[in-house]
N, C-alpha and C. Protein backbone atom coordinates (compact mmCIF):
# COMPACT_ATOMS: atom_id res chain seq x y z
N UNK A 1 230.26 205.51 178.67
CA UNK A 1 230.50 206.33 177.50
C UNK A 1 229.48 206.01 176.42
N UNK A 2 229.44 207.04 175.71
CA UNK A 2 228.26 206.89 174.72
C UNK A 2 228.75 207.85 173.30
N UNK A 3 228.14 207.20 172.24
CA UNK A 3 228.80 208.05 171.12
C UNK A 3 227.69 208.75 171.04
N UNK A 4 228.06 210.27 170.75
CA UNK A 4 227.42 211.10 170.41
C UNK A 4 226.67 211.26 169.07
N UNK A 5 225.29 211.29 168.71
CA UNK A 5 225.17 211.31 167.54
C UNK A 5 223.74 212.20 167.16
N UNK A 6 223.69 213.12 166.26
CA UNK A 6 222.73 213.81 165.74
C UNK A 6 221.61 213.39 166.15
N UNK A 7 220.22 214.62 166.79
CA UNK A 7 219.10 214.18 167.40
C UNK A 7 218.27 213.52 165.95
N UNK A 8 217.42 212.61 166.08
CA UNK A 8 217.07 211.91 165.29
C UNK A 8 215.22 211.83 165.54
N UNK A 9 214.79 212.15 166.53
CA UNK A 9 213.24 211.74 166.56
C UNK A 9 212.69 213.06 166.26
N UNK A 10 211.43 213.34 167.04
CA UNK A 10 210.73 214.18 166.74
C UNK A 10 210.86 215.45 168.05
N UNK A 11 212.11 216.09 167.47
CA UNK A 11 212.18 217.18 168.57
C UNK A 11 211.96 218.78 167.86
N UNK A 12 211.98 219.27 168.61
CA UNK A 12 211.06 220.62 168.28
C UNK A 12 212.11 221.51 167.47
N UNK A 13 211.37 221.59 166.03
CA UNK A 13 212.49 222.24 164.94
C UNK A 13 212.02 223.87 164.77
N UNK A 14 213.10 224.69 164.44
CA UNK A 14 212.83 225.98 164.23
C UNK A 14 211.81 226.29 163.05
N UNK A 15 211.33 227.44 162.94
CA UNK A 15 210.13 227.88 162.05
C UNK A 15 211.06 229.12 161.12
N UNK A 16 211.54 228.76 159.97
CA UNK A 16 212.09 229.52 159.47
C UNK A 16 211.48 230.78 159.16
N UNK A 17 211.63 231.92 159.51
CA UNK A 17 210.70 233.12 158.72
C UNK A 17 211.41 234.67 157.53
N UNK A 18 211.04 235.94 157.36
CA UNK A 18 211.97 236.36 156.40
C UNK A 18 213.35 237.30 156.89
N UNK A 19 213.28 236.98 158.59
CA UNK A 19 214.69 237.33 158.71
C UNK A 19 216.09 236.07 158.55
N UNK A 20 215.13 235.18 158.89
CA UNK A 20 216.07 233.74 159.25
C UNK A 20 216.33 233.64 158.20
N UNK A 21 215.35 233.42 157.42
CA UNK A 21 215.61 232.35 155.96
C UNK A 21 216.93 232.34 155.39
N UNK A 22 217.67 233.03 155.09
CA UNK A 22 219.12 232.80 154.17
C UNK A 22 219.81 232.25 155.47
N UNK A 23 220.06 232.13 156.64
CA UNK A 23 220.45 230.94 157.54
C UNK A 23 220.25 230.02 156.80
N UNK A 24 218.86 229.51 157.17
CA UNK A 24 218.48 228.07 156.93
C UNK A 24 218.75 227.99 155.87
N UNK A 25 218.68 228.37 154.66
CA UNK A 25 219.11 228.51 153.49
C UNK A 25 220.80 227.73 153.41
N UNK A 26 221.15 228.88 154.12
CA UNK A 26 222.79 228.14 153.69
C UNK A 26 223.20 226.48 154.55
N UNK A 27 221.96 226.69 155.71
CA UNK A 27 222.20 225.36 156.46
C UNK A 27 221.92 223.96 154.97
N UNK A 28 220.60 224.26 154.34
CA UNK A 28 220.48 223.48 153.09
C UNK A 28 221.53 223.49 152.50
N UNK A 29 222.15 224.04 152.09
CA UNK A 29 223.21 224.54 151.13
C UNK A 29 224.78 223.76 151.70
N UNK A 30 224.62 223.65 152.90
CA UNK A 30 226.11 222.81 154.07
C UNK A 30 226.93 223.88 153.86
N UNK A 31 226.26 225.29 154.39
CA UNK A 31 227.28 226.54 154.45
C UNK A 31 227.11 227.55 156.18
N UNK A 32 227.33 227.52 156.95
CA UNK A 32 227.30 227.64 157.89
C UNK A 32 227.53 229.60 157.91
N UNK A 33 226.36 230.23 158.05
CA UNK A 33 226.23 231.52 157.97
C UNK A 33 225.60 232.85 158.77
N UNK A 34 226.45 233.86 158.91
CA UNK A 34 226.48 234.81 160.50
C UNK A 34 226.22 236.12 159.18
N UNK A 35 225.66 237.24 160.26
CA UNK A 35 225.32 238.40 159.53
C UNK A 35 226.54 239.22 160.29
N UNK A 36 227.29 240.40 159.42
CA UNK A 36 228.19 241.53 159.77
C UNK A 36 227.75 242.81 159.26
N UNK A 37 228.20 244.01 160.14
CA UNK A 37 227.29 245.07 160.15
C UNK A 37 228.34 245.95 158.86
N UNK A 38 227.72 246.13 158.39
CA UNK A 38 228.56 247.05 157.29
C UNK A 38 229.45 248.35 157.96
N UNK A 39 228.42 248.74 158.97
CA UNK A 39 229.07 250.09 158.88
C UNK A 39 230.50 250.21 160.13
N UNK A 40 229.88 248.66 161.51
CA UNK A 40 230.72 248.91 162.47
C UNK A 40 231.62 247.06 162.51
N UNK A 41 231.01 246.69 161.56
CA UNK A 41 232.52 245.23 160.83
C UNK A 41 231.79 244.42 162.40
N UNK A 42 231.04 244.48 163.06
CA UNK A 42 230.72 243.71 164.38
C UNK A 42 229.81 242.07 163.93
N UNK A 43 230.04 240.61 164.08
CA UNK A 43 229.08 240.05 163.64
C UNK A 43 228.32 239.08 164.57
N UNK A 44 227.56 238.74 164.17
CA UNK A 44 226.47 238.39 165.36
C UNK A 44 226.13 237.16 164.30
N UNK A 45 225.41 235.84 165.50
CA UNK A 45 224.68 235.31 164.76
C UNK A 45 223.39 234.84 164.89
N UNK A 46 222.46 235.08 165.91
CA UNK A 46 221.23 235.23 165.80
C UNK A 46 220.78 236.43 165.05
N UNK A 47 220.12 235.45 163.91
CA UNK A 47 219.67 236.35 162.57
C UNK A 47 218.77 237.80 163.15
N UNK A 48 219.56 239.16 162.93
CA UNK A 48 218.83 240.15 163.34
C UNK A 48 218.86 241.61 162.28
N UNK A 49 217.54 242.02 162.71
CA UNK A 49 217.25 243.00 161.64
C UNK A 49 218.53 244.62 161.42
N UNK A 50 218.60 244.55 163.23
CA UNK A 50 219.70 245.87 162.82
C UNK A 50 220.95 245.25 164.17
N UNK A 51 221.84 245.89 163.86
CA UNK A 51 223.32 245.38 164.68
C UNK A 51 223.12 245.77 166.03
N UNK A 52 223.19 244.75 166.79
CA UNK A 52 223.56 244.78 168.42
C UNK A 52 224.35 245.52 169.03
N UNK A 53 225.48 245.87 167.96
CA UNK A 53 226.55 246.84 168.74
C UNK A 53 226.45 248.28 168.75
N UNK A 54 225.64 248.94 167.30
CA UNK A 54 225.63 249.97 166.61
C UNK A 54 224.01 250.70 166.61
N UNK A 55 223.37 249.15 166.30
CA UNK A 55 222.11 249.60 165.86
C UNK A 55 221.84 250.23 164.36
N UNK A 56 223.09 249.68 163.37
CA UNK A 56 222.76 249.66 162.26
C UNK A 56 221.92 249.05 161.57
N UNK A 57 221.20 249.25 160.48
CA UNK A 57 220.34 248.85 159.87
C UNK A 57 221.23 247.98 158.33
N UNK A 58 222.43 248.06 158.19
CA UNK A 58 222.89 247.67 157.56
C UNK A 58 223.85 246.41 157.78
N UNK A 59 223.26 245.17 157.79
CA UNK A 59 223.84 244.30 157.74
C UNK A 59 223.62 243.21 156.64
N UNK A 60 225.34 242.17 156.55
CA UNK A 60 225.11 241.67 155.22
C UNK A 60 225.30 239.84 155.75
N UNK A 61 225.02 239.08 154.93
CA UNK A 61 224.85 237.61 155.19
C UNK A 61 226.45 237.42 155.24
N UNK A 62 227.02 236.40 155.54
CA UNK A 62 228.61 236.22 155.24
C UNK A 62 228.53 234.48 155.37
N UNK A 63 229.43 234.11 155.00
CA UNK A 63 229.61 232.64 155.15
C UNK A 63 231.13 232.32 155.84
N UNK A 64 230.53 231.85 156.59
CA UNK A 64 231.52 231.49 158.00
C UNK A 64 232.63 229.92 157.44
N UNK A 65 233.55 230.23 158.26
CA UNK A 65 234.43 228.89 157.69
C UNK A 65 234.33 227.49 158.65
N UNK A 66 232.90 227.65 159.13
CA UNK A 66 232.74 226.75 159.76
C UNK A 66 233.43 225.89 161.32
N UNK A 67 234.11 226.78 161.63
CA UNK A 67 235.57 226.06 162.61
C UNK A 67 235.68 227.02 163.53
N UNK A 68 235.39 226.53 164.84
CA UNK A 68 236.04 227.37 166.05
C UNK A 68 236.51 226.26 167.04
N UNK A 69 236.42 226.94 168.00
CA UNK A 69 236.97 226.04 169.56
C UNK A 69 235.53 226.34 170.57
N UNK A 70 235.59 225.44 171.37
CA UNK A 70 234.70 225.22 172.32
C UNK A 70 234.91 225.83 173.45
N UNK A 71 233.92 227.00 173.85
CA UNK A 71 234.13 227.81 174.74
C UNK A 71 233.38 226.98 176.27
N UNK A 72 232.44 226.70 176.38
CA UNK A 72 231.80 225.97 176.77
C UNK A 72 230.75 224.75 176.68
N UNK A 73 230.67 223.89 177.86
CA UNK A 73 229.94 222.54 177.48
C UNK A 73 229.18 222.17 178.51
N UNK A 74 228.38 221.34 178.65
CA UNK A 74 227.82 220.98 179.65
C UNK A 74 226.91 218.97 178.43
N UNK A 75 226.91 218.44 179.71
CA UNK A 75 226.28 217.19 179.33
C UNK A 75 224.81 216.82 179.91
N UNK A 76 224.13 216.10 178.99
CA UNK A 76 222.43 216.14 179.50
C UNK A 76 222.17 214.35 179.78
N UNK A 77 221.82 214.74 180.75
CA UNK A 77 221.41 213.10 181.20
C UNK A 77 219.33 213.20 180.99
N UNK A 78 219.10 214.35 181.44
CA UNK A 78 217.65 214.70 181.64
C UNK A 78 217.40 215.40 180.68
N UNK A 79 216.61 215.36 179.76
CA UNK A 79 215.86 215.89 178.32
C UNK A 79 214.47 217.16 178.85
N UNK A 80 214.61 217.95 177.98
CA UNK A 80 213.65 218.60 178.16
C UNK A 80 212.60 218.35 177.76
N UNK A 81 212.36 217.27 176.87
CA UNK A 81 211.37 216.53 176.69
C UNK A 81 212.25 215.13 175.72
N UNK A 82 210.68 214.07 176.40
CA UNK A 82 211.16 212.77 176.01
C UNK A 82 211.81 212.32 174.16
N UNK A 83 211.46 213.52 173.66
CA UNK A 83 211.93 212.89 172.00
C UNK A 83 213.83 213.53 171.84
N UNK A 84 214.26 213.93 172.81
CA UNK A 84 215.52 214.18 172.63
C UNK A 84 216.31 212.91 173.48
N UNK A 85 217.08 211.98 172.53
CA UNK A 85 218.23 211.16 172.81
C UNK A 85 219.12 211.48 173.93
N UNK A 86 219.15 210.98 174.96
CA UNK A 86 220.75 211.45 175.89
C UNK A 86 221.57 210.27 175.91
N UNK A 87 222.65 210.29 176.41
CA UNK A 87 222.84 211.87 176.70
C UNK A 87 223.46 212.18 175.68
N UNK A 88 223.68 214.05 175.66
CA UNK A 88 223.72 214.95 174.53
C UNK A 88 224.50 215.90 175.15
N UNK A 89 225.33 216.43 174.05
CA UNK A 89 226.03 217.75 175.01
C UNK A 89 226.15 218.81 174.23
N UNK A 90 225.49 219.59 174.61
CA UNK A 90 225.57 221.17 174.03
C UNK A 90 227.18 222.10 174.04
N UNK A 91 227.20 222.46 173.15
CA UNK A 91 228.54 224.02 173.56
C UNK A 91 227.95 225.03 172.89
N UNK A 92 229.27 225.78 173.59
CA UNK A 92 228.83 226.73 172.96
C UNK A 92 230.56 227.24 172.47
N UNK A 93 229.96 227.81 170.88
CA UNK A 93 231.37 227.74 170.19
C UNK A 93 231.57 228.83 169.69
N UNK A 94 232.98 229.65 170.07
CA UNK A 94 233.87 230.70 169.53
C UNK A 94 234.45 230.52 167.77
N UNK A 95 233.13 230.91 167.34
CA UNK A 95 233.73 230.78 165.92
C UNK A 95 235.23 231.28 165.05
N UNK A 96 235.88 231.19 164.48
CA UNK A 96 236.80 231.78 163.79
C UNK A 96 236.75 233.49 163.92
N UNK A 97 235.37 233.49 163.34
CA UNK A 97 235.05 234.97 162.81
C UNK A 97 234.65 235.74 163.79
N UNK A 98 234.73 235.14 165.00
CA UNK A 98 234.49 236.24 166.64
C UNK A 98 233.16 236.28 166.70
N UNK A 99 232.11 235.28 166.64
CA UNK A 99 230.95 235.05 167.28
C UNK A 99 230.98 233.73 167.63
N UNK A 100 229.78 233.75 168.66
CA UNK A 100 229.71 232.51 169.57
C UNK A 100 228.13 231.75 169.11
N UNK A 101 228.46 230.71 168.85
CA UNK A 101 227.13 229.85 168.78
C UNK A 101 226.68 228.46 169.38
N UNK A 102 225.80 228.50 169.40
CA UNK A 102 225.04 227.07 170.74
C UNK A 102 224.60 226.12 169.98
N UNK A 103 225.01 224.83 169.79
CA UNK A 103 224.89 223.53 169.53
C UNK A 103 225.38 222.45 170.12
N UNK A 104 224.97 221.53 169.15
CA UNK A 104 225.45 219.70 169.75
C UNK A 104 226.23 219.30 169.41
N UNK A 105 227.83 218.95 169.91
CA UNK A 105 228.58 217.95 169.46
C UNK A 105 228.20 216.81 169.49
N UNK A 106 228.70 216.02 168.00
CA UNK A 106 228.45 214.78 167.64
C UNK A 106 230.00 214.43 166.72
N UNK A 107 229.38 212.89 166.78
CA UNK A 107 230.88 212.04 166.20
C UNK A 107 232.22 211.60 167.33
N UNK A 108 231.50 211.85 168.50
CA UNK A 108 232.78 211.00 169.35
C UNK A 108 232.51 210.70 170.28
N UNK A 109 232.98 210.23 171.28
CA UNK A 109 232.18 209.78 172.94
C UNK A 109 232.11 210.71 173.59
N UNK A 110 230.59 210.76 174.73
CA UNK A 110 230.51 211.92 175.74
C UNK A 110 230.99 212.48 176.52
N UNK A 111 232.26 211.97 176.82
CA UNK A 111 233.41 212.25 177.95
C UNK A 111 234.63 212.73 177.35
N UNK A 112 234.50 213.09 175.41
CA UNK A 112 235.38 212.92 175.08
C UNK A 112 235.63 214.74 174.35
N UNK A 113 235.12 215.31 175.56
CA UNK A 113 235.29 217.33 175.44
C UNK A 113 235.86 217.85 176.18
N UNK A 114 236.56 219.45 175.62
CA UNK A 114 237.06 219.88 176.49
C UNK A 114 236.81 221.56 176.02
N UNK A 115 237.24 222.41 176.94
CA UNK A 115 236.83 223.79 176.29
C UNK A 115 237.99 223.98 176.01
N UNK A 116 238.07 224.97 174.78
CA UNK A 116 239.52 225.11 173.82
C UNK A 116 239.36 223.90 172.93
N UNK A 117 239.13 222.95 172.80
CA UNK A 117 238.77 221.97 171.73
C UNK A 117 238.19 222.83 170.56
N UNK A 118 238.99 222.08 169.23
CA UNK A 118 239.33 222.81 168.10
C UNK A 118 237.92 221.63 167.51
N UNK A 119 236.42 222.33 167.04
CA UNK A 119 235.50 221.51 166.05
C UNK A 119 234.95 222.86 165.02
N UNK A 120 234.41 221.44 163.81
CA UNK A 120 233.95 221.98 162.75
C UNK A 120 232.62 221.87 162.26
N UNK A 121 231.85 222.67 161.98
CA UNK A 121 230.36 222.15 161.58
C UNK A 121 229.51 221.28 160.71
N UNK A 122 229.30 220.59 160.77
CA UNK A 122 228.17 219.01 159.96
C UNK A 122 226.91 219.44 160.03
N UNK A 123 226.53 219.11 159.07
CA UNK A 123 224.97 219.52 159.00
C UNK A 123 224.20 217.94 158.78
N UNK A 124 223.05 218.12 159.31
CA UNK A 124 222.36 216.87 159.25
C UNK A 124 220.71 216.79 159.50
N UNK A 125 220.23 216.34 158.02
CA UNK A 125 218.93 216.82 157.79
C UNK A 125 217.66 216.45 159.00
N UNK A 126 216.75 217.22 159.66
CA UNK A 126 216.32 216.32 160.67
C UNK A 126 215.06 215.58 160.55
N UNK A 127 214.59 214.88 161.01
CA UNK A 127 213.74 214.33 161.01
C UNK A 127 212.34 214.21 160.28
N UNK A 128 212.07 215.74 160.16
CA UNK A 128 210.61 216.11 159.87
C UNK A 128 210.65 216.25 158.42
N UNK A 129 209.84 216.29 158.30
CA UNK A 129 209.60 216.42 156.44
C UNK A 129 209.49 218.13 156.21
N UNK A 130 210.15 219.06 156.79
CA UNK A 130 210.25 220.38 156.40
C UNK A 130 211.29 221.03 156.01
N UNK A 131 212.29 219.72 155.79
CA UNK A 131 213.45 220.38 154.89
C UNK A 131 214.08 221.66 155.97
N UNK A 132 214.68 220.64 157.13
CA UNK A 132 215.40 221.78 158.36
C UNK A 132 216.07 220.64 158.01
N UNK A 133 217.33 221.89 157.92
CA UNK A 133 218.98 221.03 158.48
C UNK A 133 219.70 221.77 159.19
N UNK A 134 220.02 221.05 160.20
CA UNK A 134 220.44 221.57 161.65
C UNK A 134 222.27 221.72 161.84
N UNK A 135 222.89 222.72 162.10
CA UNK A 135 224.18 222.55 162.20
C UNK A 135 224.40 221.58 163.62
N UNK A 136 225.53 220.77 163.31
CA UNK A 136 226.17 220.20 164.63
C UNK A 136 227.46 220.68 164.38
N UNK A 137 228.40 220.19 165.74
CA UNK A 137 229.94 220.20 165.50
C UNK A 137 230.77 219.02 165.60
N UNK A 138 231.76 218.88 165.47
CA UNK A 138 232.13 217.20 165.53
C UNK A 138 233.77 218.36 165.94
N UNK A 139 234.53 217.35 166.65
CA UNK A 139 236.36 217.57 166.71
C UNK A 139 236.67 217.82 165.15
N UNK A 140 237.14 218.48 165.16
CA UNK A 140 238.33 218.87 164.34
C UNK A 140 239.46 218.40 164.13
């Protein structure tokens, strides 16, 4: 067993640009944030210019309550490259607000998940000097 804990070296950080930015924004901010389509209420959270469901052009930022359950998981013994810590375990999480998002649980031992597990989002600044802060999830 191993405690899980926020990647810490030099692993490959996102490039914020002017669709992302109010993400990362609220990630600075320790606000965890999904876009919803005005016209068809559908929300998504890979930051996108028009709605996936509709193809509206009208969508608005929202701030998420941070908290879902764990739809799926899987554990990493083998890194995709050497600056990521293992092992590490990704999910992927059924937010409150009916979207799904892909991150790292941290804050408890690696054996210590399950899907339907109730976590909440932590943010934790990373490594590089570019002012990225990365959501994780920890149990709830």
């Amino acid at each position: 067993m191993s405690l899980l804990t926020p990647q810490s070296g030099d692993i490959p950080l996102p490039v914020p640009g002017p669709i992302s930015e109010p993400y990362w924004q609220g990630c600075r901010e320790g606000v965890l944030r999904f876009q919803r389509c005005l016209d068809c209420g559908a929300p998504t959270h890979t930051p996108a210019l028009l709605c996936a469901a509709c193809a509206s052009l009208s969508l608005e930022w929202v701030d998420s309550s941070g908290r879902g359950e764990i739809y799926s998981w899987t554990r990493v013994w083998r890194p995709v490259t050497p600056a990521f810590v293992t092992p590490y375990v990704p999910i992927i999480v059924t937010m409150e607000e009916g979207w799904n998002m892909l991150s790292n649980l941290v804050g408890c031992e690696d054996d210590a998940v399950a899907i339907g597990q109730s976590v909440e989002v932590v943010f934790h600044k990373s490594g590089g000097a570019d002012n990225i802060v990365l959501p994780y999830f920890q149990r709830a």
